[in-house]
C-alpha atoms as a PDB file:
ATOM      1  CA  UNK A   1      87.779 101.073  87.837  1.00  0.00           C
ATOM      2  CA  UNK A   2      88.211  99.443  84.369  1.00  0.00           C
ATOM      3  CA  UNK A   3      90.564  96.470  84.325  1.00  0.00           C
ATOM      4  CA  UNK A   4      93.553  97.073  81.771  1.00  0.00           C
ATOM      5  CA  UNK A   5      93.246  93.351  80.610  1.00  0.00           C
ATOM      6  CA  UNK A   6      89.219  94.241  79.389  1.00  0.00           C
ATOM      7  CA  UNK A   7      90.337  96.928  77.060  1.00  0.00           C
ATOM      8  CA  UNK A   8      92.225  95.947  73.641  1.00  0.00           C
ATOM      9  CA  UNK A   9      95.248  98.344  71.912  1.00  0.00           C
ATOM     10  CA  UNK A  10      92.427  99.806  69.948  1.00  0.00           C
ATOM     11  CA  UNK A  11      91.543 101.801  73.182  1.00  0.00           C
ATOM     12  CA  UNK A  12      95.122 103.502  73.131  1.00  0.00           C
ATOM     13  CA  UNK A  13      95.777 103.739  69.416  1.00  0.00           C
ATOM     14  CA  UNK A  14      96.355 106.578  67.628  1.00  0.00           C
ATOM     15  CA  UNK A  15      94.153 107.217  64.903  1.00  0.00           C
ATOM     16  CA  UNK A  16      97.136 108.283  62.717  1.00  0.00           C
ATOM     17  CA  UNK A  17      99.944 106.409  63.090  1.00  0.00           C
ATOM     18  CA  UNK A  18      97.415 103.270  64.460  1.00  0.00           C
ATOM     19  CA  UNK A  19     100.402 102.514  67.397  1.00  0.00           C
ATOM     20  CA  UNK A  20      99.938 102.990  70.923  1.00  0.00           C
ATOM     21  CA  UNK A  21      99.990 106.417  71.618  1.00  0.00           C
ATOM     22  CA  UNK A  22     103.212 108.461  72.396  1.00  0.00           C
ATOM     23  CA  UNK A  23     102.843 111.935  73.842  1.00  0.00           C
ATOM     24  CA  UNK A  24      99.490 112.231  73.385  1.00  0.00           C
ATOM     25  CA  UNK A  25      98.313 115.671  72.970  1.00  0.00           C
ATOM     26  CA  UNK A  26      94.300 116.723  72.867  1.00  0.00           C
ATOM     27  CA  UNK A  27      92.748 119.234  70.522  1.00  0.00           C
ATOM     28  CA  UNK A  28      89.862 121.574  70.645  1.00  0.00           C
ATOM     29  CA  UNK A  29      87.329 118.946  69.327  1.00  0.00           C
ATOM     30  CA  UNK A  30      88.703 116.772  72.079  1.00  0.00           C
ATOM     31  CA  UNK A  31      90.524 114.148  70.154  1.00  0.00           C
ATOM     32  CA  UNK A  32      93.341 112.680  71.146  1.00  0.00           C
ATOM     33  CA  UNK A  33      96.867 112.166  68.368  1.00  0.00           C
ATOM     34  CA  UNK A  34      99.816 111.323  69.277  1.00  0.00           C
ATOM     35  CA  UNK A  35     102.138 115.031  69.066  1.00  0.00           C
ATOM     36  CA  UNK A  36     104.888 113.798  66.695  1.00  0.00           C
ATOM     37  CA  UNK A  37     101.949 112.463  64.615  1.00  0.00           C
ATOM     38  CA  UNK A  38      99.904 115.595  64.551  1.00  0.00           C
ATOM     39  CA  UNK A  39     102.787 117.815  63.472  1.00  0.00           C
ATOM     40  CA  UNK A  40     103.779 115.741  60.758  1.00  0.00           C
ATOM     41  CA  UNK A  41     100.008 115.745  59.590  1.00  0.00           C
ATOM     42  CA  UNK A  42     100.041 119.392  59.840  1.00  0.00           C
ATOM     43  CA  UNK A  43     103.162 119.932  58.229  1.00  0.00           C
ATOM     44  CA  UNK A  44     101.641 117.688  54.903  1.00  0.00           C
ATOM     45  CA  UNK A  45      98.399 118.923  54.788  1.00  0.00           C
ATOM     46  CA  UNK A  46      99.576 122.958  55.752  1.00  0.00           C
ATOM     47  CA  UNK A  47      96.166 123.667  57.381  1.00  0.00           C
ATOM     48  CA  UNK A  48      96.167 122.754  61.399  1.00  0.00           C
ATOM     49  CA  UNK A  49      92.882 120.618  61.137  1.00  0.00           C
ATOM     50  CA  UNK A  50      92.021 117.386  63.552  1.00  0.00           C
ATOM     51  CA  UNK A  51      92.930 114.529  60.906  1.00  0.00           C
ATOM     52  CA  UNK A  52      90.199 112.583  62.388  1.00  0.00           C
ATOM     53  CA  UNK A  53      86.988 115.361  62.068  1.00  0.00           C
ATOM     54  CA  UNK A  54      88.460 118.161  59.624  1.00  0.00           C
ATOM     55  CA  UNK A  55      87.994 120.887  62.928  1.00  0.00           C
ATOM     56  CA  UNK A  56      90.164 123.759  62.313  1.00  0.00           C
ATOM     57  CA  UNK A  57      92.698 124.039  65.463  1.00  0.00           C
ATOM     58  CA  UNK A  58      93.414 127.900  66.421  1.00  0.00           C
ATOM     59  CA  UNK A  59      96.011 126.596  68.755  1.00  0.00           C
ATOM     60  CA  UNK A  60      99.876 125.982  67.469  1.00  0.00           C
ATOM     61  CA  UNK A  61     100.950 124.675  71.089  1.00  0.00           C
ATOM     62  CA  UNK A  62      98.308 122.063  72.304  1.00  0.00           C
ATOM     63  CA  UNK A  63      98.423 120.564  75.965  1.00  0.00           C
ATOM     64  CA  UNK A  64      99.313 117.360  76.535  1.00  0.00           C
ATOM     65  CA  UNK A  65      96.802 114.620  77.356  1.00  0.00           C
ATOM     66  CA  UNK A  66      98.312 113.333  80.808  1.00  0.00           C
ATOM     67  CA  UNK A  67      95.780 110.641  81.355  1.00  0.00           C
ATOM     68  CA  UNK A  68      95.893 109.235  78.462  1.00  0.00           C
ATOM     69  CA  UNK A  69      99.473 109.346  78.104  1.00  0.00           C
ATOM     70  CA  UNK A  70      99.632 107.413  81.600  1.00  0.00           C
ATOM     71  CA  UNK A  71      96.712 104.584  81.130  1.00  0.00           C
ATOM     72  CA  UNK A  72      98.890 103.969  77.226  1.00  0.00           C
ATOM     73  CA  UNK A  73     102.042 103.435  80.026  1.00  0.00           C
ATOM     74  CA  UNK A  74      99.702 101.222  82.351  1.00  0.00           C
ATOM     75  CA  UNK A  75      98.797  99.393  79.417  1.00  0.00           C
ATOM     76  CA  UNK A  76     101.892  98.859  78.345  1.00  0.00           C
ATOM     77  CA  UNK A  77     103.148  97.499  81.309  1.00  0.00           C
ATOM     78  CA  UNK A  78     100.511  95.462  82.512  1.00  0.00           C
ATOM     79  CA  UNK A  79     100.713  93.740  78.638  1.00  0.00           C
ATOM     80  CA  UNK A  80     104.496  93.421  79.072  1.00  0.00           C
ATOM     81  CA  UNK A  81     104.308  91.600  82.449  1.00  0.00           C
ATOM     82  CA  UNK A  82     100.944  89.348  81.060  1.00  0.00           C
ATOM     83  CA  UNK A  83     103.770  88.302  77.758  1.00  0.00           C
ATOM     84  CA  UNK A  84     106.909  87.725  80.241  1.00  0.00           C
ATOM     85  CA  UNK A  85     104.934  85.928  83.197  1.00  0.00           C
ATOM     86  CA  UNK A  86     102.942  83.328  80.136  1.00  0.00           C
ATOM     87  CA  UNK A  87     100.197  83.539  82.422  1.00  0.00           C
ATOM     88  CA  UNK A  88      97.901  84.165  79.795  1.00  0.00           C
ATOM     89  CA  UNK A  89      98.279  83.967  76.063  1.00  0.00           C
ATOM     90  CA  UNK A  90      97.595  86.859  73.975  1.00  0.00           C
ATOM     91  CA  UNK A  91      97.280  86.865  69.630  1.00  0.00           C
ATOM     92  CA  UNK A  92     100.898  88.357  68.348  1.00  0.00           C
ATOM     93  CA  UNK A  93      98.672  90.318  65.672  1.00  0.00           C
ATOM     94  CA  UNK A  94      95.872  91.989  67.921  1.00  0.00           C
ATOM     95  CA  UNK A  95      97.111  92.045  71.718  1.00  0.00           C
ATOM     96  CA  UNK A  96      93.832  90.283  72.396  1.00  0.00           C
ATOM     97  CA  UNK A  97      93.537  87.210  74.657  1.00  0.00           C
ATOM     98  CA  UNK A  98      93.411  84.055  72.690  1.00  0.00           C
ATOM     99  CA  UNK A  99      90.043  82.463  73.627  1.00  0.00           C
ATOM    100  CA  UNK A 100      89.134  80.644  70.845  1.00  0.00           C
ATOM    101  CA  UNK A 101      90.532  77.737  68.822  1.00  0.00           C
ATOM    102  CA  UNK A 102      90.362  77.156  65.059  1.00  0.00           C
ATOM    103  CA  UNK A 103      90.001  73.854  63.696  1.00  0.00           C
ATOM    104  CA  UNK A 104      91.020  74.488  60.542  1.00  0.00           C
ATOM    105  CA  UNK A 105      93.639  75.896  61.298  1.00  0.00           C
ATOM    106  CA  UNK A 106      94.594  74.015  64.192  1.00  0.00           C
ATOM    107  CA  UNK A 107      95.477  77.077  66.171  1.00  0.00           C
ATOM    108  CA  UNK A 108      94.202  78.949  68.937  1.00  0.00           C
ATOM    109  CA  UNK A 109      92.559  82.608  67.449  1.00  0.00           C
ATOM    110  CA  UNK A 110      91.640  85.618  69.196  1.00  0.00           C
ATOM    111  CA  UNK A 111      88.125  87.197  68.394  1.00  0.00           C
ATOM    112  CA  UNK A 112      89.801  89.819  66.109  1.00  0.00           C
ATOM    113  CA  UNK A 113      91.191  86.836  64.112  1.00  0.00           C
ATOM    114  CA  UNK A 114      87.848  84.919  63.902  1.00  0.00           C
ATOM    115  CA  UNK A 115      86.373  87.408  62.542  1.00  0.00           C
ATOM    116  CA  UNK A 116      89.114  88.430  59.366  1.00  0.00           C
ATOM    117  CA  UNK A 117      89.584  87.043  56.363  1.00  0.00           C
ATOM    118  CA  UNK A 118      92.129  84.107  56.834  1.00  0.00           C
ATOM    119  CA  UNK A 119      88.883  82.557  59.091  1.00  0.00           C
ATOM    120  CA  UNK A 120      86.062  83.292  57.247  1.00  0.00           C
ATOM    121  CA  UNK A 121      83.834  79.820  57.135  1.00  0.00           C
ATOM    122  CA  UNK A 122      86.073  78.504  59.202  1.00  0.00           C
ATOM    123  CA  UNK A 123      84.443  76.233  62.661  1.00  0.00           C
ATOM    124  CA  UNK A 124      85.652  77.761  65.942  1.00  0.00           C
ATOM    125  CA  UNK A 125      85.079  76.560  68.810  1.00  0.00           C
ATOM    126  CA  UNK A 126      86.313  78.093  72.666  1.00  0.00           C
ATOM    127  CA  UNK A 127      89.525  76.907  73.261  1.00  0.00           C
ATOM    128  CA  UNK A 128      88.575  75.416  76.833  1.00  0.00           C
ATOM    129  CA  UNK A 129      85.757  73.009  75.075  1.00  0.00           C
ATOM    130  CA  UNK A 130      88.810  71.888  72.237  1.00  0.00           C
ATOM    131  CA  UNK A 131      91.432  71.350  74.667  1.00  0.00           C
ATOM    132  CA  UNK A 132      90.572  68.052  76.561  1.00  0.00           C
ATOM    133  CA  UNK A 133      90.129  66.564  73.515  1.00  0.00           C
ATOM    134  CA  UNK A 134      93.441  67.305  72.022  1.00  0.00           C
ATOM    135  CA  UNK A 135      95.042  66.450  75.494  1.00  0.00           C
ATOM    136  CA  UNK A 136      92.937  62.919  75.085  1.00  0.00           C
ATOM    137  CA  UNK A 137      94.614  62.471  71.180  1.00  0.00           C
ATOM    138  CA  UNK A 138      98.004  62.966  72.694  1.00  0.00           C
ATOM    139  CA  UNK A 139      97.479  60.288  75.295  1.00  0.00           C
ATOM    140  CA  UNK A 140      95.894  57.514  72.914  1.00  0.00           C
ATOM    141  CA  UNK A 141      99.100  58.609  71.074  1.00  0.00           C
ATOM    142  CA  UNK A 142     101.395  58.170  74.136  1.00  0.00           C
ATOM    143  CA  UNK A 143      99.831  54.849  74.587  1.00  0.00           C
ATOM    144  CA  UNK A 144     100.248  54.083  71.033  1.00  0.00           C
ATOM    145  CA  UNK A 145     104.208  54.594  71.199  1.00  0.00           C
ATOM    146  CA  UNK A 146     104.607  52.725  74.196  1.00  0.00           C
END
């Protein structure tokens, strides 16, 4: 079984709306959109066609997708027990665990935020290997002060 902690909001978004999914229903061409999401995309474009592959859907009622529906409500959970408990900290912008530490910047950075823009050239390093040293600085400084 896959852990919930190995797999990132991207695995539960909806391709239309980009949020974790809510009542997910399934089409013919087997993707997934959120139901509310789906209408309203039908509703605009007045053809019923998958807004991710252009498939014509001959169906007006679709089923709903019950698996996916619960593992987005497992997710949810388990991320909303990881935030209260602080056992592990996790990027505000991506949901992903924050692994990495920019020195930049001075802050820790998930992979998602290595990667973009406000990082490019910048030196990361794993935020285990940055930490003793920063918890050494704060001692000189402690010594310092007294």
């Amino acid at each position: 079984m896959v852990k919930m902690a190995s797999l990132s909001e991207d695995d539960f978004s909806c391709p239309v709306c980009c949020e974790i999914f809510k009542n997910p229903v399934v089409l013919s061409c087997s993707h997934s959109i959120c139901r509310e999401c789906l209408q309203q995309f039908w509703r605009i474009k007045k053809t019923q066609e998958c807004p991710v592959c252009r498939r014509r859907s001959s169906k007006t009622e679709l089923p709903p997708n019950l698996a996916l529906k619960n593992l987005c409500e497992s997710f949810l959970k388990q991320r909303k027990e990881r935030r209260s408990s602080g056992s592990e900290e996790i990027c505000s912008l991506h949901s992903e665990k924050l692994k990495l530490f920019c020195l930049e910047d001075k802050q820790p950075v998930c992979l998602v935020c290595r990667d973009s823009q406000k990082h490019v050239n910048h030196t990361v390093r794993p935020i285990d290997e940055v930490v003793p040293s920063y918890k050494d600085q704060a001692q000189i400084g402690r010594v310092g002060l007294q």
